[in-house]
PDB file of N, CA and C in Angstrom:
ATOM      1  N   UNK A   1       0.824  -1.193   0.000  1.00  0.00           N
ATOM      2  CA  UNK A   1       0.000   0.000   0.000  1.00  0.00           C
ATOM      3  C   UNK A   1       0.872   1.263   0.000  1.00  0.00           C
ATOM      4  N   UNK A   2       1.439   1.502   0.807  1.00  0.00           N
ATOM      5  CA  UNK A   2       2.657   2.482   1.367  1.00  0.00           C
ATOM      6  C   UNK A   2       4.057   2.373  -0.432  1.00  0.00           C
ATOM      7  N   UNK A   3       4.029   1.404  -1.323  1.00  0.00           N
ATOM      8  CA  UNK A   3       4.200   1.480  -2.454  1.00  0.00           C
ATOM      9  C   UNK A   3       3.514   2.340  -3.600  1.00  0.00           C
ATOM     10  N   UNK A   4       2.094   1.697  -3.286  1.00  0.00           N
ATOM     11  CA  UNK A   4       1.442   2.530  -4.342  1.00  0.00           C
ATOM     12  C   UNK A   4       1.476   3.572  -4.101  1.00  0.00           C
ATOM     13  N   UNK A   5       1.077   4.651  -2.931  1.00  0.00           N
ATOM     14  CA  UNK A   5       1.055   5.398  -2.898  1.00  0.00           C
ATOM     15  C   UNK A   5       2.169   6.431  -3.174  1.00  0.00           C
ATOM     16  N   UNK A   6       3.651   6.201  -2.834  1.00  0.00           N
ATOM     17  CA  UNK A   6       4.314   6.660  -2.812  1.00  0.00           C
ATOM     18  C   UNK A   6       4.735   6.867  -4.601  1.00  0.00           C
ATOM     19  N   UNK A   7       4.515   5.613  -5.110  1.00  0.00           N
ATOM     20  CA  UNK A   7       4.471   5.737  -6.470  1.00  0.00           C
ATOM     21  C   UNK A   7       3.793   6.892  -7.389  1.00  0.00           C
ATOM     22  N   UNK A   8       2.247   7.195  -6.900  1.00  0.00           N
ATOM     23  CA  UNK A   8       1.025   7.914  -7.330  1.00  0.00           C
ATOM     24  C   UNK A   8       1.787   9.408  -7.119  1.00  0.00           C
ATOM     25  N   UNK A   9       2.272   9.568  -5.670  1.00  0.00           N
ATOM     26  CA  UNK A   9       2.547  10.794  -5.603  1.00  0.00           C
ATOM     27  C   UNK A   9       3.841  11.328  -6.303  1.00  0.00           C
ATOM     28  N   UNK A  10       4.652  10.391  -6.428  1.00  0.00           N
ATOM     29  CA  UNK A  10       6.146  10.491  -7.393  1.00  0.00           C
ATOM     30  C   UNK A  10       5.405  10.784  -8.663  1.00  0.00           C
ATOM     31  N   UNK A  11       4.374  10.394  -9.324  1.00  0.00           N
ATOM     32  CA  UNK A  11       4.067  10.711 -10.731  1.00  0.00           C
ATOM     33  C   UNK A  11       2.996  11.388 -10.740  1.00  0.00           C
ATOM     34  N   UNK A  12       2.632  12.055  -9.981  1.00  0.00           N
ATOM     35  CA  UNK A  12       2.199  13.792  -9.418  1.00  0.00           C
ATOM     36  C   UNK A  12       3.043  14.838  -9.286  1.00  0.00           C
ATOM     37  N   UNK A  13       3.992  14.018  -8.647  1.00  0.00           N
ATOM     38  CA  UNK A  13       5.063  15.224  -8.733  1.00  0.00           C
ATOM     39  C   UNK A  13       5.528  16.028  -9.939  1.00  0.00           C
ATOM     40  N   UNK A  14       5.887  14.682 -10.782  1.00  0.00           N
ATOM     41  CA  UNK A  14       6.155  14.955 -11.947  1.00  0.00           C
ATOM     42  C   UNK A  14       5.543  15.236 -13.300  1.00  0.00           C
ATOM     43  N   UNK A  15       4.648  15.189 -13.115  1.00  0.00           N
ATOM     44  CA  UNK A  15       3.112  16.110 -13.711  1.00  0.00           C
ATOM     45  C   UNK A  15       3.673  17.484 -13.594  1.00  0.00           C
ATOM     46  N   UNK A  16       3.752  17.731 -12.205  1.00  0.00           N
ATOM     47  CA  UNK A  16       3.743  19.277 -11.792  1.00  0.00           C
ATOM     48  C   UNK A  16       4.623  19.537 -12.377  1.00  0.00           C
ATOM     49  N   UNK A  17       5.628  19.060 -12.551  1.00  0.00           N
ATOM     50  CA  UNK A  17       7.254  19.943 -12.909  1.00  0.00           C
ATOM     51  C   UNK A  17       7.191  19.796 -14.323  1.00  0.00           C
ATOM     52  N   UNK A  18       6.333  19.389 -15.000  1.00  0.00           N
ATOM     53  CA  UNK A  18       6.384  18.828 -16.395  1.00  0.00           C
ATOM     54  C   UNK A  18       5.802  20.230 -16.802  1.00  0.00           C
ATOM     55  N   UNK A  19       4.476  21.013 -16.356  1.00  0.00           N
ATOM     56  CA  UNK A  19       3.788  22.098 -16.794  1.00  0.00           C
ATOM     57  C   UNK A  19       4.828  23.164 -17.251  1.00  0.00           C
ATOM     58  N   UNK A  20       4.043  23.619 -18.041  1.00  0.00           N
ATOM     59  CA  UNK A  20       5.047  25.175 -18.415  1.00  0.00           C
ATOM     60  C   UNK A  20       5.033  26.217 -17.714  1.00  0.00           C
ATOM     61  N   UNK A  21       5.828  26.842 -17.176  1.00  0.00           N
ATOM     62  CA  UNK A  21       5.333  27.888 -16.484  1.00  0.00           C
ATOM     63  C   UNK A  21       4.435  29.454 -17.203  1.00  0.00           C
ATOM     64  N   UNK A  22       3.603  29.334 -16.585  1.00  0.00           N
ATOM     65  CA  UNK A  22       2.918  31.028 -16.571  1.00  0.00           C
ATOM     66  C   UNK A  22       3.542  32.131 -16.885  1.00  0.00           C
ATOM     67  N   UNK A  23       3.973  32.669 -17.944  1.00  0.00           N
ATOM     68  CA  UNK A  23       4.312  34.045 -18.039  1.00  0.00           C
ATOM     69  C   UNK A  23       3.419  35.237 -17.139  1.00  0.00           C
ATOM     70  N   UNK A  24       3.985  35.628 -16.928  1.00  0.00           N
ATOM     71  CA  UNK A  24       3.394  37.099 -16.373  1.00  0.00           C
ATOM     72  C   UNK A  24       4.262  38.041 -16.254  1.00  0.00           C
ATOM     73  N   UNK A  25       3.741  39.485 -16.329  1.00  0.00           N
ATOM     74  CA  UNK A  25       3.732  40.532 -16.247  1.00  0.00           C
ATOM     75  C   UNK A  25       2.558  41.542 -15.052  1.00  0.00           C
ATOM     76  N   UNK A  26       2.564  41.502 -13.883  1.00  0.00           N
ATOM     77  CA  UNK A  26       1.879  42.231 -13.536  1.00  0.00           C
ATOM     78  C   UNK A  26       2.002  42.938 -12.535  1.00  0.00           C
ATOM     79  N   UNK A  27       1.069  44.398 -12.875  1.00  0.00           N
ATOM     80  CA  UNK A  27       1.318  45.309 -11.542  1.00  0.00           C
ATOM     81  C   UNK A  27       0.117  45.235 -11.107  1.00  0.00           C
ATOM     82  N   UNK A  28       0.161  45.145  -9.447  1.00  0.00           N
ATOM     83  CA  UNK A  28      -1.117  45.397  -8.792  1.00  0.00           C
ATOM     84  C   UNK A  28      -0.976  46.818  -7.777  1.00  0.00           C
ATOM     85  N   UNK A  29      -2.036  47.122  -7.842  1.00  0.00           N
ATOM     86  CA  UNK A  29      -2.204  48.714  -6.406  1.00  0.00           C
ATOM     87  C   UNK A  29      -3.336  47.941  -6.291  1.00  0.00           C
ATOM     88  N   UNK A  30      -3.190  47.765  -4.548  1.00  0.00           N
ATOM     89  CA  UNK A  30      -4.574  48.141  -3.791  1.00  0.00           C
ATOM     90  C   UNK A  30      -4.563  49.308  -2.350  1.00  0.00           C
ATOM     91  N   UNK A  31      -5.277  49.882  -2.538  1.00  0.00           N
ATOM     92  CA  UNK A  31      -5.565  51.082  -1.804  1.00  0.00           C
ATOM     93  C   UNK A  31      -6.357  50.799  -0.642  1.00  0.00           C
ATOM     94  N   UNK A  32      -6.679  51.103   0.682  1.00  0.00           N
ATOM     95  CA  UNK A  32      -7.770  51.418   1.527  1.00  0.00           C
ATOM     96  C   UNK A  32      -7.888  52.585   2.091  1.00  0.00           C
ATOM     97  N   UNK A  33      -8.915  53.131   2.382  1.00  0.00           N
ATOM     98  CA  UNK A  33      -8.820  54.719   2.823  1.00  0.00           C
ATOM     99  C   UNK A  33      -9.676  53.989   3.937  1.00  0.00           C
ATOM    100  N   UNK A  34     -10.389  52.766   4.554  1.00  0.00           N
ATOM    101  CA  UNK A  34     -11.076  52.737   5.195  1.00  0.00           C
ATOM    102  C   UNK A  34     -12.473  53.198   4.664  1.00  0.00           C
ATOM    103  N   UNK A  35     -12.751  53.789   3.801  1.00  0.00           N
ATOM    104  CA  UNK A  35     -13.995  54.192   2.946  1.00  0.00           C
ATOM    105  C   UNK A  35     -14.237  53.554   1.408  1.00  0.00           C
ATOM    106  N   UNK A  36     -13.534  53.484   0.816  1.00  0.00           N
ATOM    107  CA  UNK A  36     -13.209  53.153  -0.080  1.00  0.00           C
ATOM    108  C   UNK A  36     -12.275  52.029  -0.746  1.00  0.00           C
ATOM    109  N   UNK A  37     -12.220  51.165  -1.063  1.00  0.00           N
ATOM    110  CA  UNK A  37     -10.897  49.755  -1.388  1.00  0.00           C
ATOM    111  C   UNK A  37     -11.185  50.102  -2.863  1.00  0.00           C
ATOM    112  N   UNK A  38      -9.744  50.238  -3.425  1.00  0.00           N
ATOM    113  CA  UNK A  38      -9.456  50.276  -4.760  1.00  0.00           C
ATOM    114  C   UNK A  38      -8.780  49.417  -5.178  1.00  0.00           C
ATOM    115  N   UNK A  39      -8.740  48.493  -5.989  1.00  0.00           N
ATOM    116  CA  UNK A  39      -7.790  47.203  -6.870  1.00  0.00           C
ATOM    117  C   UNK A  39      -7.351  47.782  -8.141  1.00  0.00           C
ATOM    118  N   UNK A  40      -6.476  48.121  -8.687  1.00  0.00           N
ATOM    119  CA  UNK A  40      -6.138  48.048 -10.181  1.00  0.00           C
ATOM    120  C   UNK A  40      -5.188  46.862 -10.520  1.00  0.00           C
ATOM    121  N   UNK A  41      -5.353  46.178 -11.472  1.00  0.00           N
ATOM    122  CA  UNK A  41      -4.272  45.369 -11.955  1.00  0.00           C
ATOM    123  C   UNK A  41      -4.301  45.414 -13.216  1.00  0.00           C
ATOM    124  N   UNK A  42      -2.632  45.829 -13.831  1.00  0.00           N
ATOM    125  CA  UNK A  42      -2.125  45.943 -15.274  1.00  0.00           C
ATOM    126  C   UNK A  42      -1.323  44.604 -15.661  1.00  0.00           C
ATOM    127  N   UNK A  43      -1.319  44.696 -16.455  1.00  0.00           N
ATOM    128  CA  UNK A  43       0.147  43.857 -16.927  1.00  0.00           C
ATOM    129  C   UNK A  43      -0.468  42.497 -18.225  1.00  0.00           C
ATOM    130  N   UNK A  44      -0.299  41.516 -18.243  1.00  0.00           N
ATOM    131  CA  UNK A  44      -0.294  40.788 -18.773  1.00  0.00           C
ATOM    132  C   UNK A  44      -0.143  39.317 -18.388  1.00  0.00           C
ATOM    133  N   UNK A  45      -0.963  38.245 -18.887  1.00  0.00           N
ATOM    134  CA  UNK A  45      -0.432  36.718 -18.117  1.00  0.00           C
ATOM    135  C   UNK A  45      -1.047  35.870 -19.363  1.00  0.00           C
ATOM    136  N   UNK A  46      -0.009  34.933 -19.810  1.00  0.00           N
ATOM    137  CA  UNK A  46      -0.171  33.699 -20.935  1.00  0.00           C
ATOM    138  C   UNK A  46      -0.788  34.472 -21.631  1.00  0.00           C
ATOM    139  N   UNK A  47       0.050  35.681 -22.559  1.00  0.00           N
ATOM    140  CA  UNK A  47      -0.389  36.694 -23.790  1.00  0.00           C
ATOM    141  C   UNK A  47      -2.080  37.350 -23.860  1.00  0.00           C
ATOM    142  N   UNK A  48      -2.543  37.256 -22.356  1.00  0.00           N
ATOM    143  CA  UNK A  48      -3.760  37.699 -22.434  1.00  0.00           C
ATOM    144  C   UNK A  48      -3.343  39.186 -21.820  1.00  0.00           C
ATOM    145  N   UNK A  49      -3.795  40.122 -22.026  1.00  0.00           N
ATOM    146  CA  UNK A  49      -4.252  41.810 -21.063  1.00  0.00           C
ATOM    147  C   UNK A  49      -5.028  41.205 -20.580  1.00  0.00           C
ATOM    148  N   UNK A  50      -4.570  41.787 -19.165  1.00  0.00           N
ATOM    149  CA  UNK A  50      -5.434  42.466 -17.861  1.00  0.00           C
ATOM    150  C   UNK A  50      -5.366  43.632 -17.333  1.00  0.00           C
ATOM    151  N   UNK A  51      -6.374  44.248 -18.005  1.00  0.00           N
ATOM    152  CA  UNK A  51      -6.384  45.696 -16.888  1.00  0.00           C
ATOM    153  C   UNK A  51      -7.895  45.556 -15.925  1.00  0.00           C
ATOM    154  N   UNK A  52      -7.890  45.591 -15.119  1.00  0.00           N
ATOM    155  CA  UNK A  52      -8.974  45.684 -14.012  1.00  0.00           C
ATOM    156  C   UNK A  52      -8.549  47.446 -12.992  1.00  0.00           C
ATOM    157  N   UNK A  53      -9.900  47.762 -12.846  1.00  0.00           N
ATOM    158  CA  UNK A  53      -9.702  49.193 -12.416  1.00  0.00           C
ATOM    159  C   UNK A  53     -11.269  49.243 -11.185  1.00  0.00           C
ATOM    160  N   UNK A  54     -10.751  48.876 -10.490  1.00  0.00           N
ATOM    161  CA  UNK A  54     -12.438  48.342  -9.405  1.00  0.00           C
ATOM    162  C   UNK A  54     -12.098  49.459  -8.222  1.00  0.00           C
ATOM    163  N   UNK A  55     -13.663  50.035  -7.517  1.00  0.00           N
ATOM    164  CA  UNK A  55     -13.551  50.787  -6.241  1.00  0.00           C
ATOM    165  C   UNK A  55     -14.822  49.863  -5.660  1.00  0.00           C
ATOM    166  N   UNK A  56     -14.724  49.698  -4.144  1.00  0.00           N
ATOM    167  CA  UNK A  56     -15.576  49.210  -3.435  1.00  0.00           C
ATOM    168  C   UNK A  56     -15.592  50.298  -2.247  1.00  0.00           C
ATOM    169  N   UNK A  57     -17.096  50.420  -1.893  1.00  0.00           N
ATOM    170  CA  UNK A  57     -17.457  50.866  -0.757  1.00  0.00           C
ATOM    171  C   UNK A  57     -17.323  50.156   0.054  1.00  0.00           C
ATOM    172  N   UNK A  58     -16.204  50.047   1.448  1.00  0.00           N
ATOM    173  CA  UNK A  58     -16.270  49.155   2.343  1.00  0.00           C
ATOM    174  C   UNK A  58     -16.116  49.919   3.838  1.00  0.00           C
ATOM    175  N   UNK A  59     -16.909  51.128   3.723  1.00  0.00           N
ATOM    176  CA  UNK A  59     -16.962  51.791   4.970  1.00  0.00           C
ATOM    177  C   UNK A  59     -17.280  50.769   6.187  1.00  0.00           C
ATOM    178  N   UNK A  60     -18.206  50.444   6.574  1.00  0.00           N
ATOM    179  CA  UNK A  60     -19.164  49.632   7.395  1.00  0.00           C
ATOM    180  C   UNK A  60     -18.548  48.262   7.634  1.00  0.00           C
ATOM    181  N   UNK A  61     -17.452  47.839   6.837  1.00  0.00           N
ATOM    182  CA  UNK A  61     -17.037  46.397   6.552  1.00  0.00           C
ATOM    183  C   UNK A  61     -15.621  45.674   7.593  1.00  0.00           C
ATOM    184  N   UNK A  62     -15.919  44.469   7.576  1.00  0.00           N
ATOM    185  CA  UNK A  62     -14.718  43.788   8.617  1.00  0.00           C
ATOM    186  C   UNK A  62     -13.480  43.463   7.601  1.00  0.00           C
ATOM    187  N   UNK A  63     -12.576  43.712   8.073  1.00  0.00           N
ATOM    188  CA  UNK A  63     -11.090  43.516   7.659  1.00  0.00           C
ATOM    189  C   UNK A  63     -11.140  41.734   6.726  1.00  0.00           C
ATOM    190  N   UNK A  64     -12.161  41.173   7.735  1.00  0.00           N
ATOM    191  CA  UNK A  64     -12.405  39.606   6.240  1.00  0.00           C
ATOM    192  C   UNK A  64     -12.921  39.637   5.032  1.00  0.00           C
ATOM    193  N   UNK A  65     -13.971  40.881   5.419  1.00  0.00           N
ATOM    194  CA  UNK A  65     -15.049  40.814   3.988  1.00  0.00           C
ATOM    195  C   UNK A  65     -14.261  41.682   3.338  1.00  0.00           C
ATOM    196  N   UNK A  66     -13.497  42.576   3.510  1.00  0.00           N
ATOM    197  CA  UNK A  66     -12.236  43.344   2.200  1.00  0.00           C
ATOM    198  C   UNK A  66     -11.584  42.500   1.770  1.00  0.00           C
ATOM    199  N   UNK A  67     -10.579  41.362   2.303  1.00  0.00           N
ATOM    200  CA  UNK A  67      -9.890  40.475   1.862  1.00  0.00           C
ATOM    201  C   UNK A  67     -10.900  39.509   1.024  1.00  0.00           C
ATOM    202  N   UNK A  68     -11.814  39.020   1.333  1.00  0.00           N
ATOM    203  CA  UNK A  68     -12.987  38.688   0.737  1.00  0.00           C
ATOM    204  C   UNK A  68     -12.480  39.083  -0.721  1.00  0.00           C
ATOM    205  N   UNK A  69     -13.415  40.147  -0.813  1.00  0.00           N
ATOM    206  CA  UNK A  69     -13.338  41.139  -1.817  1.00  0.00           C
ATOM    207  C   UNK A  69     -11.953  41.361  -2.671  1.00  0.00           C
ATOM    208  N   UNK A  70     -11.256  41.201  -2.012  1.00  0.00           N
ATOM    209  CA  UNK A  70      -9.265  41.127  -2.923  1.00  0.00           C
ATOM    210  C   UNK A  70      -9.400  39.824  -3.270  1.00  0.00           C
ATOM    211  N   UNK A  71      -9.952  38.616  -2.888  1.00  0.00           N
ATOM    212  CA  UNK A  71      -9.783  37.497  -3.460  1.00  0.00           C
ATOM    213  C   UNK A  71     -10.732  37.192  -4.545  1.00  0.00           C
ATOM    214  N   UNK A  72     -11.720  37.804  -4.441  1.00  0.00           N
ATOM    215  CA  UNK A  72     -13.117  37.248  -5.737  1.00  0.00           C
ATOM    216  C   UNK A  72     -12.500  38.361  -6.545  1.00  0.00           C
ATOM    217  N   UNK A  73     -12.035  39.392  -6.449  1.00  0.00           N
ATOM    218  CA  UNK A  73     -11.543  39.879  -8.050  1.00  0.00           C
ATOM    219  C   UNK A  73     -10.460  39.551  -8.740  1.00  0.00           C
ATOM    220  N   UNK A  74      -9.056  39.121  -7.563  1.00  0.00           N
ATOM    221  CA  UNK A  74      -8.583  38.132  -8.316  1.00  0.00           C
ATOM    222  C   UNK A  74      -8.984  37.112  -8.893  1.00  0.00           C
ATOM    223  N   UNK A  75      -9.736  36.279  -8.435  1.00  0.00           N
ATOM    224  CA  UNK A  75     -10.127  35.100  -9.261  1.00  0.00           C
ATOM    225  C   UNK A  75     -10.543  35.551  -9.971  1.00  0.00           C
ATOM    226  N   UNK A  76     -11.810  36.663  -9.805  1.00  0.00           N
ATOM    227  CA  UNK A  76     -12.250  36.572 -11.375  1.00  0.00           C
ATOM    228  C   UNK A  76     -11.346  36.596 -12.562  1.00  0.00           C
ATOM    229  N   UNK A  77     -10.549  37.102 -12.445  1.00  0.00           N
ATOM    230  CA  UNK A  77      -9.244  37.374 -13.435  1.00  0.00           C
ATOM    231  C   UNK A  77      -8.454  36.095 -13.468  1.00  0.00           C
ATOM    232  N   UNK A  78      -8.459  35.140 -13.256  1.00  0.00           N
ATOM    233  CA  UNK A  78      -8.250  33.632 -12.932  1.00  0.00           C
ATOM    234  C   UNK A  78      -6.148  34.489 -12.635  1.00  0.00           C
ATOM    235  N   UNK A  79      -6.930  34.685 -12.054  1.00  0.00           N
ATOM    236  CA  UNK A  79      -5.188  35.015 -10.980  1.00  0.00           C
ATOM    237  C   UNK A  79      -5.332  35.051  -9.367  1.00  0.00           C
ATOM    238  N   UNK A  80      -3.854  34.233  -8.569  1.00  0.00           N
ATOM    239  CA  UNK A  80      -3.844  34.001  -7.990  1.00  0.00           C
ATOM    240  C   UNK A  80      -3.372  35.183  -6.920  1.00  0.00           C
ATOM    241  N   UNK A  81      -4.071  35.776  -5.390  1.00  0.00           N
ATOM    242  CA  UNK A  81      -3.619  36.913  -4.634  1.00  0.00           C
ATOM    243  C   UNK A  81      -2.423  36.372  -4.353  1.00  0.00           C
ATOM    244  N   UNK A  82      -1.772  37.841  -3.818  1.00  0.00           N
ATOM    245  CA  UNK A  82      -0.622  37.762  -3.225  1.00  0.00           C
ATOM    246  C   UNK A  82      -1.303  37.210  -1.821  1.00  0.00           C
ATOM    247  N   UNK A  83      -0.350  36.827  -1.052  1.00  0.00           N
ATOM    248  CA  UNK A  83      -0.471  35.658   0.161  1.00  0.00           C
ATOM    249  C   UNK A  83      -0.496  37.258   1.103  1.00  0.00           C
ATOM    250  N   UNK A  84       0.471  38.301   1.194  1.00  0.00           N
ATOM    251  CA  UNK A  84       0.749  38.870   2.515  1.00  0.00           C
ATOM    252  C   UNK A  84      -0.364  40.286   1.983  1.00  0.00           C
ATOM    253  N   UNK A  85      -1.715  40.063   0.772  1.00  0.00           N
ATOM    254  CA  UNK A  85      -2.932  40.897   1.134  1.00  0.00           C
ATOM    255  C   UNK A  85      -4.039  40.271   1.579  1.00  0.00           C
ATOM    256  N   UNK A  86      -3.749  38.806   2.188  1.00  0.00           N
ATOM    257  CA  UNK A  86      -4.806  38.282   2.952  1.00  0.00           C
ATOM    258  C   UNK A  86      -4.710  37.603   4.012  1.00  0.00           C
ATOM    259  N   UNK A  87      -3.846  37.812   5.122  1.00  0.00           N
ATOM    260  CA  UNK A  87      -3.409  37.259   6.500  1.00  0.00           C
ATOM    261  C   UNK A  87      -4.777  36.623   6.740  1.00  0.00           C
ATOM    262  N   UNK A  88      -5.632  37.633   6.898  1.00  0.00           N
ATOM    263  CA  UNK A  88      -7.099  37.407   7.880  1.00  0.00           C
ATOM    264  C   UNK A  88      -7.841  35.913   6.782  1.00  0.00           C
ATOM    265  N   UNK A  89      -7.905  36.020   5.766  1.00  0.00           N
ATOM    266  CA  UNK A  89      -8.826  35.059   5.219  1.00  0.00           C
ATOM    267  C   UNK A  89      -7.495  33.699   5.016  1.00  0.00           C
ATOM    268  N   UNK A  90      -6.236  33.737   5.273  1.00  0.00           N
ATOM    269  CA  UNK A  90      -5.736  32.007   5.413  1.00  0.00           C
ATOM    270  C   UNK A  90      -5.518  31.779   7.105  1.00  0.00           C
ATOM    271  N   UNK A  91      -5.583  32.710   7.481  1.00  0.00           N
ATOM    272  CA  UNK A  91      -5.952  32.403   9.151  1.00  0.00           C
ATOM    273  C   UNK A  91      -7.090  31.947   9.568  1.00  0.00           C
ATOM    274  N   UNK A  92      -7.986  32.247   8.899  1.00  0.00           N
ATOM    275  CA  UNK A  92      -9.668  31.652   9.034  1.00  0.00           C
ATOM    276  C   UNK A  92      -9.267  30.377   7.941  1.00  0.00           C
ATOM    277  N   UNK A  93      -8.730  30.294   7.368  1.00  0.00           N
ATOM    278  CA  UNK A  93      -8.970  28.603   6.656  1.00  0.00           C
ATOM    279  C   UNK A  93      -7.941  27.957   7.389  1.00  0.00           C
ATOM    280  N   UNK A  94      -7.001  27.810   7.479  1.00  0.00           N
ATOM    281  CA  UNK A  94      -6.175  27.337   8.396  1.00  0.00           C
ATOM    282  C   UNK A  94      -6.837  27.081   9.740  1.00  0.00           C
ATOM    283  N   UNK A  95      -7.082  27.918  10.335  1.00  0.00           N
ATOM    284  CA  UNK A  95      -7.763  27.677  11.870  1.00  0.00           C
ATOM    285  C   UNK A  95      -9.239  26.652  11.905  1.00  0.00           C
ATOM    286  N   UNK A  96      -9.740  26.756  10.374  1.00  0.00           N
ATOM    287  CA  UNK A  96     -10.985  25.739  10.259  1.00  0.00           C
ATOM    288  C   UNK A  96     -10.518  24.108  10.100  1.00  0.00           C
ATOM    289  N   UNK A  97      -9.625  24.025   9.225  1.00  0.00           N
ATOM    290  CA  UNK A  97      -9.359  23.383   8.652  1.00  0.00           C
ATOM    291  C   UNK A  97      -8.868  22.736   9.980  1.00  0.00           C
ATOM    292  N   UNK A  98      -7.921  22.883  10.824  1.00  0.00           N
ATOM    293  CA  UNK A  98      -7.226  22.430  12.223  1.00  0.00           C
ATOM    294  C   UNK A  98      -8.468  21.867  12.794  1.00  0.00           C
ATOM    295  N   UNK A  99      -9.278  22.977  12.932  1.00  0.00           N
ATOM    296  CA  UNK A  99     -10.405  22.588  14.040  1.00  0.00           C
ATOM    297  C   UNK A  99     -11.231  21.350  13.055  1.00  0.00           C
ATOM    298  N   UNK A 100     -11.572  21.265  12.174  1.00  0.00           N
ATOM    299  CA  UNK A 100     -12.136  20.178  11.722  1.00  0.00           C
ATOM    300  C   UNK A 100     -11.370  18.759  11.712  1.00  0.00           C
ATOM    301  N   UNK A 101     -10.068  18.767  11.673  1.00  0.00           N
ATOM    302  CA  UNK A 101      -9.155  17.702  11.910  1.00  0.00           C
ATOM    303  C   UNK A 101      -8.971  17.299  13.345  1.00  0.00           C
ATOM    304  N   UNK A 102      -9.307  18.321  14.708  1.00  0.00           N
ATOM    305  CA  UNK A 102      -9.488  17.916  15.880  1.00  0.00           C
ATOM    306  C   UNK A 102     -10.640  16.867  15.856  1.00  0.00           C
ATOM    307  N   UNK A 103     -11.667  17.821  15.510  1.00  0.00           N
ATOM    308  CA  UNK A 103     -13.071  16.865  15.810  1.00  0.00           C
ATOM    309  C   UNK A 103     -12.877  15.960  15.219  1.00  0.00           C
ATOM    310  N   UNK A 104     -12.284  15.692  14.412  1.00  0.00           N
ATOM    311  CA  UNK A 104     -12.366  14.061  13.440  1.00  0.00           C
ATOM    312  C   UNK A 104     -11.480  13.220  14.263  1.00  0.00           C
ATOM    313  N   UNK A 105     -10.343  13.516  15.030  1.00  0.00           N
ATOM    314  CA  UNK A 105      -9.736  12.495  15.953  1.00  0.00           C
ATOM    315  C   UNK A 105     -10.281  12.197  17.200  1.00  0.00           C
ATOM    316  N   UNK A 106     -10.654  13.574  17.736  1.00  0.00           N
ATOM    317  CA  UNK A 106     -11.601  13.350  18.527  1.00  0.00           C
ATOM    318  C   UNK A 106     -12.941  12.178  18.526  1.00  0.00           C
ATOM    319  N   UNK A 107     -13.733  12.149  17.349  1.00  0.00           N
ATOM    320  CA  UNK A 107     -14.428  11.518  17.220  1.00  0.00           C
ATOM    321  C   UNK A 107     -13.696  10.129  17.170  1.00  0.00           C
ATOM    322  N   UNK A 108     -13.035  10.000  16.269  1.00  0.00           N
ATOM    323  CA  UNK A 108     -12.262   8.555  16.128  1.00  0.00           C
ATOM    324  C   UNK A 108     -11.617   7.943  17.385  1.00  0.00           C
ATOM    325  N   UNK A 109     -11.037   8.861  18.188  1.00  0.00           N
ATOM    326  CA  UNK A 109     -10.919   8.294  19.404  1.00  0.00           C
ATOM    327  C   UNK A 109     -11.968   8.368  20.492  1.00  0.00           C
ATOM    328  N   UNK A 110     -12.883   8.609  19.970  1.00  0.00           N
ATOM    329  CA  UNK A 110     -13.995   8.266  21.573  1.00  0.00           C
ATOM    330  C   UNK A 110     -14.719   7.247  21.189  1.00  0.00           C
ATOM    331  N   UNK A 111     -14.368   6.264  19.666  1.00  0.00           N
ATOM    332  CA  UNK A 111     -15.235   5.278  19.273  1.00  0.00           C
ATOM    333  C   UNK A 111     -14.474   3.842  19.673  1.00  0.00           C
ATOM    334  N   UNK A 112     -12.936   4.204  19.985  1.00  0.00           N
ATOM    335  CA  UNK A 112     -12.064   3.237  20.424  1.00  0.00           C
ATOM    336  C   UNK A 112     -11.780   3.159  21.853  1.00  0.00           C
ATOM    337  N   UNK A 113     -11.920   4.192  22.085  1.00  0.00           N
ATOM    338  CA  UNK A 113     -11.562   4.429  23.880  1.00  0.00           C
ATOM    339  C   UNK A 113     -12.158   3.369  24.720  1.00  0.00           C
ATOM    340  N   UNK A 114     -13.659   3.226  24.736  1.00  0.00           N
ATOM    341  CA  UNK A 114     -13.785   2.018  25.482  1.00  0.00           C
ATOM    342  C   UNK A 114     -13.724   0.530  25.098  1.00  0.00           C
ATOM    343  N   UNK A 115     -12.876  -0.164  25.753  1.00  0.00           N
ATOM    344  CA  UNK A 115     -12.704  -1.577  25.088  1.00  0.00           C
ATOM    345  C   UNK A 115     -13.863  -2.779  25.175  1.00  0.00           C
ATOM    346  N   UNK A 116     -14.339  -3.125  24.042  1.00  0.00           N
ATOM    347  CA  UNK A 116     -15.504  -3.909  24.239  1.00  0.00           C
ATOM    348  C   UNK A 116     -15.581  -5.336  24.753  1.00  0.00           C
ATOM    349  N   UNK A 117     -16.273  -5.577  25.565  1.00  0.00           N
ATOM    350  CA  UNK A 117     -16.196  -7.512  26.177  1.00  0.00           C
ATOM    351  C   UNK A 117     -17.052  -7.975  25.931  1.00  0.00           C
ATOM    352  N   UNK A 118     -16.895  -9.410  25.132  1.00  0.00           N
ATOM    353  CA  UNK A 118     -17.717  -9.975  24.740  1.00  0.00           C
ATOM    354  C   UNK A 118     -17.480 -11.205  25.791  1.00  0.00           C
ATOM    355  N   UNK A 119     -19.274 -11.356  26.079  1.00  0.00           N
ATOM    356  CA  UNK A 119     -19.345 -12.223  27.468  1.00  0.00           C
ATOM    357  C   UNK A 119     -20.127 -13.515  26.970  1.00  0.00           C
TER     358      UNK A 119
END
């Protein structure tokens, strides 16, 4: 078992390294005034233009739902954020993701914990 697998993931690996890499070209500005969040992104990626030029009203809003918001316009642009404009939203997946892997051992060990006798 501990074969196959190790096999599967060796020729995953090498999938990955096989791809071409992504050209790019790009500049991003994002702005907050606390009233206002502005995104522009120029440049270019795999000979396509991207210019995106977006303002959001995020007076009223939590520091997640802006990052929020920096991540659905990247995607829309099937581009990936920079990692250090969203602390708050991989701290909330990270911290879920943990806590859902507790409860699952948790659970798994309270189904073994007591030892059963058969009389």
């Amino acid at each position: 078992m501990k074969f196959i697998l190790i096999t599967l993931l060796l020729c995953l690996s090498l999938l990955a390294m096989a791809q071409k890499p992504a050209f790019s070209s790009l500049q991003t500005r994002i702005s907050d005034n606390e009233k206002t969040l502005s995104i522009q992104i120029n440049g270019q990626r795999n000979s396509r233009k991207i210019h995106v030029n977006e303002s959001f009203d995020v007076e009223n809003m939590s520091s997640l739902r802006k990052e929020l918001i920096k991540y659905r316009v990247f995607s829309n642009q099937g581009l990936g954020i920079p990692f250090q404009e969203v602390p708050g939203l991989i701290a909330v997946c990270l911290g879920s993701f943990s806590l859902f892997i507790t409860v699952l051992i948790l659970w798994y060990r309270s189904g073994q914990s007591a030892p059963r006798r058969v009389v």
